[in-house]
C-alpha atoms as a PDB file:
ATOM      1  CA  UNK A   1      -7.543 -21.435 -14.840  1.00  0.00           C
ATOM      2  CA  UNK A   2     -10.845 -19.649 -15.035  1.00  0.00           C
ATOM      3  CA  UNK A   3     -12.224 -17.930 -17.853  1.00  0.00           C
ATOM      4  CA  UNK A   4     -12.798 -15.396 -15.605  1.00  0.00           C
ATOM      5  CA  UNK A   5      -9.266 -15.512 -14.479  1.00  0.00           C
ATOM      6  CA  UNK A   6      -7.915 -15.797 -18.008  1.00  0.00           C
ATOM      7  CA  UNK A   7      -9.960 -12.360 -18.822  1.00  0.00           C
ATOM      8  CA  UNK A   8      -8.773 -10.127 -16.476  1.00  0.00           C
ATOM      9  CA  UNK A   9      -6.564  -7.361 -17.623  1.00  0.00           C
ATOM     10  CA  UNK A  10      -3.626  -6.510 -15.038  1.00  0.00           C
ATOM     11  CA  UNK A  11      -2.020  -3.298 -15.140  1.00  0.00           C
ATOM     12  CA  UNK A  12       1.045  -1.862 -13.053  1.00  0.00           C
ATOM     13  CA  UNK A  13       2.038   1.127 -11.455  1.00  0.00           C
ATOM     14  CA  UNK A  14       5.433   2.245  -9.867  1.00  0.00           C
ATOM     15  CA  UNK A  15       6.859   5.794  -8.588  1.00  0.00           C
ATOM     16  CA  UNK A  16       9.951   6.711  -8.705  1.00  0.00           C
ATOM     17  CA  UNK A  17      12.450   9.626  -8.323  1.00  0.00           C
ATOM     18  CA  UNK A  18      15.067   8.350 -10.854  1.00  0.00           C
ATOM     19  CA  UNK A  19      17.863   7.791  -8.455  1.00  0.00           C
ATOM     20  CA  UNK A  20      17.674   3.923  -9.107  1.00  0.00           C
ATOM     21  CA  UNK A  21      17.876   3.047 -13.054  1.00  0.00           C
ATOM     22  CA  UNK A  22      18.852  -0.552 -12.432  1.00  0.00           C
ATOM     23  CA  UNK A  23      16.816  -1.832 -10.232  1.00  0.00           C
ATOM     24  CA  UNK A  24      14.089   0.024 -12.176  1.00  0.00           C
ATOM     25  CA  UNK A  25      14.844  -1.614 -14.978  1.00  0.00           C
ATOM     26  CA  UNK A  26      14.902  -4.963 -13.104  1.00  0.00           C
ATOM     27  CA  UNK A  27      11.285  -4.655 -12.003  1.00  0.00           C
ATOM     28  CA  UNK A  28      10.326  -3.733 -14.988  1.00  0.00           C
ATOM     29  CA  UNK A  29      11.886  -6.606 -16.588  1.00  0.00           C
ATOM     30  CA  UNK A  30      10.371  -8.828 -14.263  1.00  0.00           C
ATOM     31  CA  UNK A  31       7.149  -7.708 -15.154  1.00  0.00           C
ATOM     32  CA  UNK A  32       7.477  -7.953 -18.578  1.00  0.00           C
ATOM     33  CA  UNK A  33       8.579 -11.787 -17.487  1.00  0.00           C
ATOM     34  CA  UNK A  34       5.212 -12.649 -15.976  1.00  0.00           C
ATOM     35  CA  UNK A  35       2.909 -15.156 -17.418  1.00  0.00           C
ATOM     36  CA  UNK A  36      -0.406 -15.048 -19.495  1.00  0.00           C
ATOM     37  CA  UNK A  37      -1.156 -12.235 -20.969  1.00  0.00           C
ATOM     38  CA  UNK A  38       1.074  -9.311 -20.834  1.00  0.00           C
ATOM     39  CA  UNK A  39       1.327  -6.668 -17.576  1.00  0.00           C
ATOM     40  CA  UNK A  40       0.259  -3.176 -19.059  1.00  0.00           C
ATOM     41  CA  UNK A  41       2.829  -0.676 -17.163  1.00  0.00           C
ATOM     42  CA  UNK A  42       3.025   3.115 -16.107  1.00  0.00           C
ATOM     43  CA  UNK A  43       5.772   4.678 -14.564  1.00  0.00           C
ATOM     44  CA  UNK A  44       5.357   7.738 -12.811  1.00  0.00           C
ATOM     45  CA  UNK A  45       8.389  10.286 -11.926  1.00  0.00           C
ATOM     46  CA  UNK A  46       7.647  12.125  -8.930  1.00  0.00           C
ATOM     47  CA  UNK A  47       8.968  14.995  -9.548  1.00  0.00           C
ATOM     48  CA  UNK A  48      11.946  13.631 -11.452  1.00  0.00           C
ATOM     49  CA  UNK A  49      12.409  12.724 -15.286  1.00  0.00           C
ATOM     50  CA  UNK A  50      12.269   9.299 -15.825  1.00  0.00           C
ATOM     51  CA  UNK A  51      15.258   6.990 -16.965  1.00  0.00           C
ATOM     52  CA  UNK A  52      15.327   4.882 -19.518  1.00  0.00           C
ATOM     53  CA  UNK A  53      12.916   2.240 -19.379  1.00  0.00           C
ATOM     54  CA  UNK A  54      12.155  -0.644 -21.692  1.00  0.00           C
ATOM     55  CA  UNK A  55       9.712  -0.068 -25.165  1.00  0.00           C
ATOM     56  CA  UNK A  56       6.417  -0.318 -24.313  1.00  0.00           C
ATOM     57  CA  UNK A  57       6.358   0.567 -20.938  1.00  0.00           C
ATOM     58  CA  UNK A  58       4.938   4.151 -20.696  1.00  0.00           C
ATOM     59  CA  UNK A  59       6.080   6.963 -18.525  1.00  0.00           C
ATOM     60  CA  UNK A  60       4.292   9.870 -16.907  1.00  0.00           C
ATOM     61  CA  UNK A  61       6.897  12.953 -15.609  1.00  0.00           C
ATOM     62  CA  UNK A  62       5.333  15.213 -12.767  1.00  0.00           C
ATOM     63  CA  UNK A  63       6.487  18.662 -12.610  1.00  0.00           C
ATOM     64  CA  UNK A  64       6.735  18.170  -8.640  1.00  0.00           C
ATOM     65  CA  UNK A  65       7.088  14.892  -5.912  1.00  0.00           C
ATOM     66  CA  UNK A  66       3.478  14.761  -5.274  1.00  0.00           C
ATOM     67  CA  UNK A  67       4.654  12.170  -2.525  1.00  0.00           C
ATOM     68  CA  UNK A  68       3.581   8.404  -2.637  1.00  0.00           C
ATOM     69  CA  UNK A  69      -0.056   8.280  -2.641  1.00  0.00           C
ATOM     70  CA  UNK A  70      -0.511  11.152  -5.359  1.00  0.00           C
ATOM     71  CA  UNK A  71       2.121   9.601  -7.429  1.00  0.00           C
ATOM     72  CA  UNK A  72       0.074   6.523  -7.041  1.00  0.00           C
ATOM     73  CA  UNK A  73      -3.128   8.090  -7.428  1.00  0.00           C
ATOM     74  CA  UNK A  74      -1.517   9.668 -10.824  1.00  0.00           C
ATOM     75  CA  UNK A  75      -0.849   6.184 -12.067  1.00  0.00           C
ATOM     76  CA  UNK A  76      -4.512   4.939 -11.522  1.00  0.00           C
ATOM     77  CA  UNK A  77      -5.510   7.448 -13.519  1.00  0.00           C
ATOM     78  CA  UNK A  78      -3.388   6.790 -16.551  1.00  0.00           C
ATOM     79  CA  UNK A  79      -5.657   3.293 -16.771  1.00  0.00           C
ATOM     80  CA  UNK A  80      -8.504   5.903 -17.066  1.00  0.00           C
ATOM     81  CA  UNK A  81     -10.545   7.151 -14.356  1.00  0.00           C
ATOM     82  CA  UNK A  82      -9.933   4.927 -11.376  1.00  0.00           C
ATOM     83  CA  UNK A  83      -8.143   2.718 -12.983  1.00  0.00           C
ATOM     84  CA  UNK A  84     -11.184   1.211 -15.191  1.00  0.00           C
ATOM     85  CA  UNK A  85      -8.963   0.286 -17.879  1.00  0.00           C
ATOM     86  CA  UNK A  86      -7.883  -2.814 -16.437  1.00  0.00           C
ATOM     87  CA  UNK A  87      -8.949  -5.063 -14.030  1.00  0.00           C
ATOM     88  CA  UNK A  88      -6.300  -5.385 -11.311  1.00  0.00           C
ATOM     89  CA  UNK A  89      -3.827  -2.773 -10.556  1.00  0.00           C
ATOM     90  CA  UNK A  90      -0.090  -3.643  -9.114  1.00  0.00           C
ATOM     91  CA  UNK A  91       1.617  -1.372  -7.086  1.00  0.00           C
ATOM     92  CA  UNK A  92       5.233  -2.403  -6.765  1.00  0.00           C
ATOM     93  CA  UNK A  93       8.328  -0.041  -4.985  1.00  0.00           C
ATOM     94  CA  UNK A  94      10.864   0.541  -8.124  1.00  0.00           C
ATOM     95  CA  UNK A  95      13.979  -1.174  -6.224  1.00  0.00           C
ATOM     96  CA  UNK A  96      11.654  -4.629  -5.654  1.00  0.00           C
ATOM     97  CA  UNK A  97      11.996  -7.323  -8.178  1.00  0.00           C
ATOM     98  CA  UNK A  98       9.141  -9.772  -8.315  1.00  0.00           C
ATOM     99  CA  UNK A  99      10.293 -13.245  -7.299  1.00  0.00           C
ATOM    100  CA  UNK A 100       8.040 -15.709  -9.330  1.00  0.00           C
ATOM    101  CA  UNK A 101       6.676 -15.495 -12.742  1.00  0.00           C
ATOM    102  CA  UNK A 102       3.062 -16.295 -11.740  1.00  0.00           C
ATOM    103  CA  UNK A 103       2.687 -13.672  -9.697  1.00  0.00           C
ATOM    104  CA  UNK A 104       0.055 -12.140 -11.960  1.00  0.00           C
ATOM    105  CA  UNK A 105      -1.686 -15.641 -12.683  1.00  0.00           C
ATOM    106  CA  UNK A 106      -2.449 -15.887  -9.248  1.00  0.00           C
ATOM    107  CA  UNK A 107      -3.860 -12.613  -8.542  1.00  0.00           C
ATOM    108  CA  UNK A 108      -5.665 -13.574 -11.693  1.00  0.00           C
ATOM    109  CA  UNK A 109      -6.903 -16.579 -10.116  1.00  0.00           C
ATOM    110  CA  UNK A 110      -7.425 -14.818  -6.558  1.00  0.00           C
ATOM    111  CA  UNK A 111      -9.524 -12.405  -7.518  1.00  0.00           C
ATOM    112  CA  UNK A 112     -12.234 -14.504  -9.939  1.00  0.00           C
ATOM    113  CA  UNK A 113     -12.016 -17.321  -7.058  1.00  0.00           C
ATOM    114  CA  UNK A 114     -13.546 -14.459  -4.150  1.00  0.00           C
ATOM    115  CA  UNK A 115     -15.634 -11.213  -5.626  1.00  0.00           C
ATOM    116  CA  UNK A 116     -15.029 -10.150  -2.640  1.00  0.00           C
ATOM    117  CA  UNK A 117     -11.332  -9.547  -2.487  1.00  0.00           C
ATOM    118  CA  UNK A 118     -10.286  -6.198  -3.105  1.00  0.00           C
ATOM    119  CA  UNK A 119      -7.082  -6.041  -2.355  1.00  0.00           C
ATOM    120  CA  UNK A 120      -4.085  -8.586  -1.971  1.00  0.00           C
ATOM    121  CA  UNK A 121      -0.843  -8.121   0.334  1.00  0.00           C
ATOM    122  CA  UNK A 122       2.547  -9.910  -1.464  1.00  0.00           C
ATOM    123  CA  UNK A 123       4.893 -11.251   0.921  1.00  0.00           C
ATOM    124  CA  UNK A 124       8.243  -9.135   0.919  1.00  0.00           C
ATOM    125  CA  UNK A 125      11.888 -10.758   1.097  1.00  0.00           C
ATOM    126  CA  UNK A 126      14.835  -9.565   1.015  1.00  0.00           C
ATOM    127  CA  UNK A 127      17.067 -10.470  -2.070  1.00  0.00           C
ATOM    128  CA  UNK A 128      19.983 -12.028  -0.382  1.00  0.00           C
ATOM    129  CA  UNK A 129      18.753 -13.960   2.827  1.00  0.00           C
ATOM    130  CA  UNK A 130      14.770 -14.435   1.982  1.00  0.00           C
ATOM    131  CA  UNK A 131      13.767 -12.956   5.226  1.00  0.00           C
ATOM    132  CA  UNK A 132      10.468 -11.253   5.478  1.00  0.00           C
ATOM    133  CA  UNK A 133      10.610  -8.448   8.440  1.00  0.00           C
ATOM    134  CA  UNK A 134       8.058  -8.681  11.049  1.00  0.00           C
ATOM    135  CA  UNK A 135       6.965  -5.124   9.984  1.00  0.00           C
ATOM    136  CA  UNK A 136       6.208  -6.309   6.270  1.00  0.00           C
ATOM    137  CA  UNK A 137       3.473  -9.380   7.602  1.00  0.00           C
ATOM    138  CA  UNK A 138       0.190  -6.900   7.793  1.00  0.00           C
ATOM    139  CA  UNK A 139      -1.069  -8.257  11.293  1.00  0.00           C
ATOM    140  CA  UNK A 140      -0.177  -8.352  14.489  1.00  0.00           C
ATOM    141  CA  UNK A 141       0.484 -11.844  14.707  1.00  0.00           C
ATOM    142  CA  UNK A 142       3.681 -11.850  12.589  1.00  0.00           C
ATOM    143  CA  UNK A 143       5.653 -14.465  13.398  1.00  0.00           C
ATOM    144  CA  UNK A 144       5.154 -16.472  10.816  1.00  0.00           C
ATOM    145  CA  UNK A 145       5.367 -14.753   6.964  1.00  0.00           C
ATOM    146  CA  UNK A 146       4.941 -17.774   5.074  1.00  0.00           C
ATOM    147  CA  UNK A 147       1.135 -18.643   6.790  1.00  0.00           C
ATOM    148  CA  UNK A 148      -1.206 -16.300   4.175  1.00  0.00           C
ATOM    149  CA  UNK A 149      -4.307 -14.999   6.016  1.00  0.00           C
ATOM    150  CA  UNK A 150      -6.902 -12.149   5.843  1.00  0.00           C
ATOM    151  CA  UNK A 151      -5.867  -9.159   6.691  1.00  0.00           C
ATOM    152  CA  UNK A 152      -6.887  -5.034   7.640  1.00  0.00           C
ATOM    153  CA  UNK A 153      -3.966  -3.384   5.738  1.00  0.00           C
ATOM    154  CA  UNK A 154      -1.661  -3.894   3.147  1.00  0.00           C
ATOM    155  CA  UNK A 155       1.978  -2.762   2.081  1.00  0.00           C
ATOM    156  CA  UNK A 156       2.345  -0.204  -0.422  1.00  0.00           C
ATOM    157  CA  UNK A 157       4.587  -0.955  -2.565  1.00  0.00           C
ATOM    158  CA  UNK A 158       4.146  -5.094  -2.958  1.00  0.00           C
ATOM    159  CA  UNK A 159       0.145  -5.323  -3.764  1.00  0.00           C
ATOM    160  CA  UNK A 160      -2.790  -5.580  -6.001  1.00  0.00           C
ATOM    161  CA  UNK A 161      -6.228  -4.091  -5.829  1.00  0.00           C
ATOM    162  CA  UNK A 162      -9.275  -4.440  -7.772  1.00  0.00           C
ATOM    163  CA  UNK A 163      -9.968  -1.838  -9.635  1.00  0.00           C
ATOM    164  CA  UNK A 164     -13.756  -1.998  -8.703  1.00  0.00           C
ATOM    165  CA  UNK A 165     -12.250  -0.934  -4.862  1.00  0.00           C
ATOM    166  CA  UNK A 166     -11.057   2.529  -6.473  1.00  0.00           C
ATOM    167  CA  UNK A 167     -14.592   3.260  -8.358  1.00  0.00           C
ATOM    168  CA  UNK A 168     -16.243   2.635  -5.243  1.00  0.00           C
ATOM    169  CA  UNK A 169     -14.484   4.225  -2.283  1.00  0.00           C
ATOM    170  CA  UNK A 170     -11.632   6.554  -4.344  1.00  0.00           C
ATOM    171  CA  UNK A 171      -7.799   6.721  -4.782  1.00  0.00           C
ATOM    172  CA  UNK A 172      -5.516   7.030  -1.947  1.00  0.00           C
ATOM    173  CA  UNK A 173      -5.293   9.924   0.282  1.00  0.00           C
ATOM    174  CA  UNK A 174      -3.276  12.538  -1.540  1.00  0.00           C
ATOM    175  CA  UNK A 175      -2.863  14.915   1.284  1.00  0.00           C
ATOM    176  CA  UNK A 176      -0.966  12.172   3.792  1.00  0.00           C
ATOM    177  CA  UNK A 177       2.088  12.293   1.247  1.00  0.00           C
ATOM    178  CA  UNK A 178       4.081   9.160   2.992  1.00  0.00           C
ATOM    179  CA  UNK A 179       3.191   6.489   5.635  1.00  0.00           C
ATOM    180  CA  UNK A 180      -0.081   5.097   6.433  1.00  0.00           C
ATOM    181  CA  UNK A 181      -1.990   5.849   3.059  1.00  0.00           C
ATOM    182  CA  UNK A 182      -2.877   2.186   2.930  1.00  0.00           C
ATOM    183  CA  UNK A 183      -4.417   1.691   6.016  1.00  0.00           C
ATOM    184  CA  UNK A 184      -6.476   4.883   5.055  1.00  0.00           C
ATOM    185  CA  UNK A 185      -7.625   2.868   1.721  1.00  0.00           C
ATOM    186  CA  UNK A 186      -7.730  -0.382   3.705  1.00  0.00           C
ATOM    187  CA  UNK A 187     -10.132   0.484   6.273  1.00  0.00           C
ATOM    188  CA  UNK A 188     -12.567   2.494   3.290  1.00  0.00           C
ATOM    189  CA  UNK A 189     -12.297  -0.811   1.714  1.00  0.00           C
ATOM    190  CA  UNK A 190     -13.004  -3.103   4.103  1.00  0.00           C
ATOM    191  CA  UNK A 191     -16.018  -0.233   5.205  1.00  0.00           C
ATOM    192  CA  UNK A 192     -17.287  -0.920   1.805  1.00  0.00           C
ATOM    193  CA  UNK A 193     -17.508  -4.744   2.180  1.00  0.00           C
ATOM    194  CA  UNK A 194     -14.636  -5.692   0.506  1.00  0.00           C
ATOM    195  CA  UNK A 195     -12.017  -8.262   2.136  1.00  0.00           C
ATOM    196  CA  UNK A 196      -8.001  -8.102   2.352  1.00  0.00           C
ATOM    197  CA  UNK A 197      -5.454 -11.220   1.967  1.00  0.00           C
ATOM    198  CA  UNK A 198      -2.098 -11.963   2.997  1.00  0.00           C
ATOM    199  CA  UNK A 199      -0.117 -14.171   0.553  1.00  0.00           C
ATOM    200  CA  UNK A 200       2.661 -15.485   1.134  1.00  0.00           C
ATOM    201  CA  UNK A 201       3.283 -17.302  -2.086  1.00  0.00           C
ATOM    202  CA  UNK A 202       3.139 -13.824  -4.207  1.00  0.00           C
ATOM    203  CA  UNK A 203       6.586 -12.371  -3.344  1.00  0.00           C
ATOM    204  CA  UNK A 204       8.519  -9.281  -4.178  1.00  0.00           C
ATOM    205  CA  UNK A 205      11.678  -9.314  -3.084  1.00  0.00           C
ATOM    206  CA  UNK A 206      13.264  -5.942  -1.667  1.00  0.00           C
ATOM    207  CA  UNK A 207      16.378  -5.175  -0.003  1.00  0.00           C
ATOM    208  CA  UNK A 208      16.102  -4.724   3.910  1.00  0.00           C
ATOM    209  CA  UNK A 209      15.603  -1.415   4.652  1.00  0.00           C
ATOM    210  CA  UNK A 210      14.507   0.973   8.243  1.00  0.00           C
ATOM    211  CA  UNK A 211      11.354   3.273   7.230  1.00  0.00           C
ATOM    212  CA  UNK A 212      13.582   6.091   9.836  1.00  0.00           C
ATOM    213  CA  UNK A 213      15.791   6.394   6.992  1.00  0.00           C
ATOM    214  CA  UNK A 214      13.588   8.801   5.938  1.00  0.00           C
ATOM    215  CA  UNK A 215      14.122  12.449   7.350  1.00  0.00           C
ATOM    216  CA  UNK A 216      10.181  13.054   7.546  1.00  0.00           C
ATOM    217  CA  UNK A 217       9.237   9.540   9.011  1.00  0.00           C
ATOM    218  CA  UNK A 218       8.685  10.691  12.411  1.00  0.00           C
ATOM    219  CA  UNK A 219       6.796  13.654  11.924  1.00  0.00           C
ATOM    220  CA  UNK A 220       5.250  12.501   9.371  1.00  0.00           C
ATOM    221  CA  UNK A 221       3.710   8.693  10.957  1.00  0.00           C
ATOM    222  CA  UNK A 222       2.300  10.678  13.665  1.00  0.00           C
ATOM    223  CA  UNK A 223       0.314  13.635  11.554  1.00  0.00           C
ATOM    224  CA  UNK A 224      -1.193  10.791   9.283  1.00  0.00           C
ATOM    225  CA  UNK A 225      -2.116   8.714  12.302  1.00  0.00           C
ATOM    226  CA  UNK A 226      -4.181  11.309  13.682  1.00  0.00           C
ATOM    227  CA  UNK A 227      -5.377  12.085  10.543  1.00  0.00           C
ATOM    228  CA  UNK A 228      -6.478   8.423   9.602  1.00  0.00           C
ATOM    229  CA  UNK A 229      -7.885   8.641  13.080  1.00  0.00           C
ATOM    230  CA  UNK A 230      -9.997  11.941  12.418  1.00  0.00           C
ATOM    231  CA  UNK A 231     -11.101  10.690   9.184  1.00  0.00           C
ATOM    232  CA  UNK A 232     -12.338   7.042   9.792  1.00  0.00           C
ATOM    233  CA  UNK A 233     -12.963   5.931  13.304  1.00  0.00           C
ATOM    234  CA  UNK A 234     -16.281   6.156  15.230  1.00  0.00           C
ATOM    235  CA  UNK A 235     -15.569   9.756  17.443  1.00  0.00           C
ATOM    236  CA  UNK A 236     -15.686   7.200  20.635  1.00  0.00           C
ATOM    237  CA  UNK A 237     -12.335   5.247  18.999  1.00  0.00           C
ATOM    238  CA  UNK A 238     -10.803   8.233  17.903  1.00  0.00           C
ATOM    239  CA  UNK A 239      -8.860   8.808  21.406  1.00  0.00           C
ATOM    240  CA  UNK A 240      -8.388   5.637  22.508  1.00  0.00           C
ATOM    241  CA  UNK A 241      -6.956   4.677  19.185  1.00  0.00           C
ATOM    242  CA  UNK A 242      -4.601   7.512  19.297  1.00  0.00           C
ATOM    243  CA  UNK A 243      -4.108   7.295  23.398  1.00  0.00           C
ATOM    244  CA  UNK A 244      -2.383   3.352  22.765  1.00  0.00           C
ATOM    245  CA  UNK A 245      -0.299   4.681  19.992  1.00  0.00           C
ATOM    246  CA  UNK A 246       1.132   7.492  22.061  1.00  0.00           C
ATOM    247  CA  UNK A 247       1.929   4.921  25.129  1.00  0.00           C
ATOM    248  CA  UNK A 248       3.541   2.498  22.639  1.00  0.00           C
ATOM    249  CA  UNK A 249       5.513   4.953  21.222  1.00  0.00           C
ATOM    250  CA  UNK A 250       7.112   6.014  24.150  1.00  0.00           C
ATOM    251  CA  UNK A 251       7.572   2.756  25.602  1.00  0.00           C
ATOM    252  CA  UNK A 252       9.802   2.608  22.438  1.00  0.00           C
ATOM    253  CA  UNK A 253      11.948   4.738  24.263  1.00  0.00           C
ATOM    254  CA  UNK A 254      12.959   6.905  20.758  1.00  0.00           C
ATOM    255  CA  UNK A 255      15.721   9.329  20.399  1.00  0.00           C
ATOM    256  CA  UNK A 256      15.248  12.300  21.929  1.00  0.00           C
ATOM    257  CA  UNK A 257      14.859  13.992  18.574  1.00  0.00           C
ATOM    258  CA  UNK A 258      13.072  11.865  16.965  1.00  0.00           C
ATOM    259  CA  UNK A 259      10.121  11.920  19.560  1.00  0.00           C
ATOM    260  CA  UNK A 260      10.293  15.652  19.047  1.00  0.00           C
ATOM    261  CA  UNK A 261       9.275  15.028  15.531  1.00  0.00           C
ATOM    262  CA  UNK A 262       6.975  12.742  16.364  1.00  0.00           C
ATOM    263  CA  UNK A 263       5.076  14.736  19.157  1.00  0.00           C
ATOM    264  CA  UNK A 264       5.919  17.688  16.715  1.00  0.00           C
ATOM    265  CA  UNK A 265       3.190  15.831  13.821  1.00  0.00           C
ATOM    266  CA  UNK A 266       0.722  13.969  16.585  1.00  0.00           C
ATOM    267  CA  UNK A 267       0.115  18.501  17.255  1.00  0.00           C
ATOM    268  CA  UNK A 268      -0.233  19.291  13.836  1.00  0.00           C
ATOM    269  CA  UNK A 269      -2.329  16.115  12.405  1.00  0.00           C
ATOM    270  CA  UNK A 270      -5.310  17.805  15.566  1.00  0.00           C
ATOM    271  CA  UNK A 271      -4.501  21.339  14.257  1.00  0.00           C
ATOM    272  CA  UNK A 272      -4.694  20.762  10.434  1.00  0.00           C
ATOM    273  CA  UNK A 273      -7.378  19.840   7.542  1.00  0.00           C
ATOM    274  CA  UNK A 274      -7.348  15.985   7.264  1.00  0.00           C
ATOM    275  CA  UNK A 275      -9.835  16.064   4.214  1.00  0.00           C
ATOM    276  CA  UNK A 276     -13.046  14.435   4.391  1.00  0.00           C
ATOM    277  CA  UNK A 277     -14.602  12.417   7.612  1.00  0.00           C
ATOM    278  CA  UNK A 278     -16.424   8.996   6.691  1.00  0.00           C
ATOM    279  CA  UNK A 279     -16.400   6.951   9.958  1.00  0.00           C
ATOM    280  CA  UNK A 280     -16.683   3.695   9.460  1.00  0.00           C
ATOM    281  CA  UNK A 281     -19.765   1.806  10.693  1.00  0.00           C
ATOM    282  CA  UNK A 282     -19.475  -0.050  13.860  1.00  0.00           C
ATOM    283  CA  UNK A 283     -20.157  -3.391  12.092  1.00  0.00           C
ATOM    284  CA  UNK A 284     -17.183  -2.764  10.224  1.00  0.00           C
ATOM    285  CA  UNK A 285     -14.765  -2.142  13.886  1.00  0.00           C
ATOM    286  CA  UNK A 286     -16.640  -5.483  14.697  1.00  0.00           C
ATOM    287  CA  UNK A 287     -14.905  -6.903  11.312  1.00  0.00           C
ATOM    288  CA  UNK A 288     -11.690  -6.061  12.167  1.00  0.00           C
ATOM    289  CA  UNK A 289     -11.736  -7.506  15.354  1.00  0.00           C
ATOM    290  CA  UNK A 290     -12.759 -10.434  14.478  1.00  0.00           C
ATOM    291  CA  UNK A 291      -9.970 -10.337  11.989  1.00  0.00           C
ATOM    292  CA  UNK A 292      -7.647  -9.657  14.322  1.00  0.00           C
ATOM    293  CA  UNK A 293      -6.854  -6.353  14.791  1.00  0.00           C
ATOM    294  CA  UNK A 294      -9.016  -4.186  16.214  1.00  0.00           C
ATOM    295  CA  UNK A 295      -8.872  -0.466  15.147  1.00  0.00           C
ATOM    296  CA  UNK A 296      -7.559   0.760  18.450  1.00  0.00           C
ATOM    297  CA  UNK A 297      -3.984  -0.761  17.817  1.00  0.00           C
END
């Protein structure tokens, strides 16, 4: 390894609303089970106390569920102001359990090999079977989990980020509460010059779950689409990115009530404040097509 590598300080940050002690305290202890040099680690409880957790590991309580990117965005902070304390940030869901104990070597090692890279995508399986759902490989073509690749997005809870991407384009988007915060980040990222990966070999593991378990996730994935719309697409992109999303959604043929959620937030993420507009330069639609996935899809 590096002496680059071997240098950088790794923090980690995970939410949580107390309802799951033991698989908190799995994670944890899976961090705490890395290699190198220890994992510094923050929990935040959004809007809940936090339970037990093991010595050393410091907690942060919020008065009130600021939602997943301010919970986040509360844990950068604790690593002082954007995170500068440290070099690399994790951001890891408290029921996952990290697989491997390199995990952090080889962000280590990813991020002094490319100064570049801002952010990496770990590969999510679930416990039991070691499938990875198609929804959980960040590009379209996701047949395959275990081929890594570069990517435009990244999953939210199974990740690392530079902590130079925060400093330079902010936190996450406080005001989109749940889904699509880090496509918002991504694509101010990868505006910025900074590149995504896909890897396979860094894997949490996470039991299978549907995002619609969620009451909100309807009403909610169509206000923050518009809104990551509004606030980062060239004003040509912004309807036909949003015009393909509303055919494929109702080619999904969803439930009667939950299209009336969703058509319910696509109205209020046109009628309401979606903080502030940066489009991103054209050069940087052109790199994400090239990557793959154009931002109309």
């Amino acid at each position: 390894m590096s002496a680059v590598a071997t240098s950088m300080k790794v923090g980690a940050v995970v939410i949580t609303m107390g309802n799951r002690p033991e698989e908190l305290r799995a994670l944890l202890e899976s961090v705490a089970g890395q290699d190198g040099d220890p994992v510094e680690v923050v929990v935040v409880g959004n809007g809940s106390p936090v339970p037990d957790v093991p010595e050393g590991v410091r907690t942060i309580e919020l008065p009130e569920n600021l939602g997943i990117p301010g919970g986040r965005n509360v844990g950068i902070e604790a690593f002082g102001p954007g995170g500068r304390d440290v070099d690399v940030l994790l951001f890891l869901d408290d029921d996952g359990l990290l697989a491997r104990t390199d995990t952090a070597q080889l962000c280590r090692e990813a991020f002094a090999a490319d100064d570049r890279l801002g952010i990496i995508s770990f590969r999510i399986a679930d416990p039991e079977t070691g499938v990875t759902q198609r929804r959980h490989v960040p590009r379209l073509r996701a047949s395959d989990p275990m081929r890594s690749s570069r990517v435009t997005t990244f999953l939210g809870g199974a990740n690392a980020v530079r902590t130079k991407v925060f400093a330079q384009v902010g936190g996450l988007p406080d005001e989109f509460f749940y889904a699509h915060e880090e496509t918002d980040l991504a694509w101010r990222a990868l505006d910025a010059g900074w590149m995504i990966d896909y890897r396979s070999d860094m894997v949490l593991y996470h039991p299978t779950t549907a995002p619609s378990r969620h009451a909100v996730y309807h009403r909610m994935v169509a206000r923050n689409r518009v809104w990551l719309a509004r606030r980062n697409l060239p004003g040509l992109l912004v309807p036909v990115y949003l015009g393909v999303w509303l055919l494929l959604t109702l080619a999904r043929r969803p439930s009667r009530p939950a299209l009336k959620a969703w058509l319910g937030g696509f109205r209020e993420g046109w009628s309401t404040p979606c903080g502030p507009r940066r489009p991103m330069k054209w050069r940087t639609v052109w790199r994400l097509t090239r990557l793959g996935r154009p931002p109309v899809i």
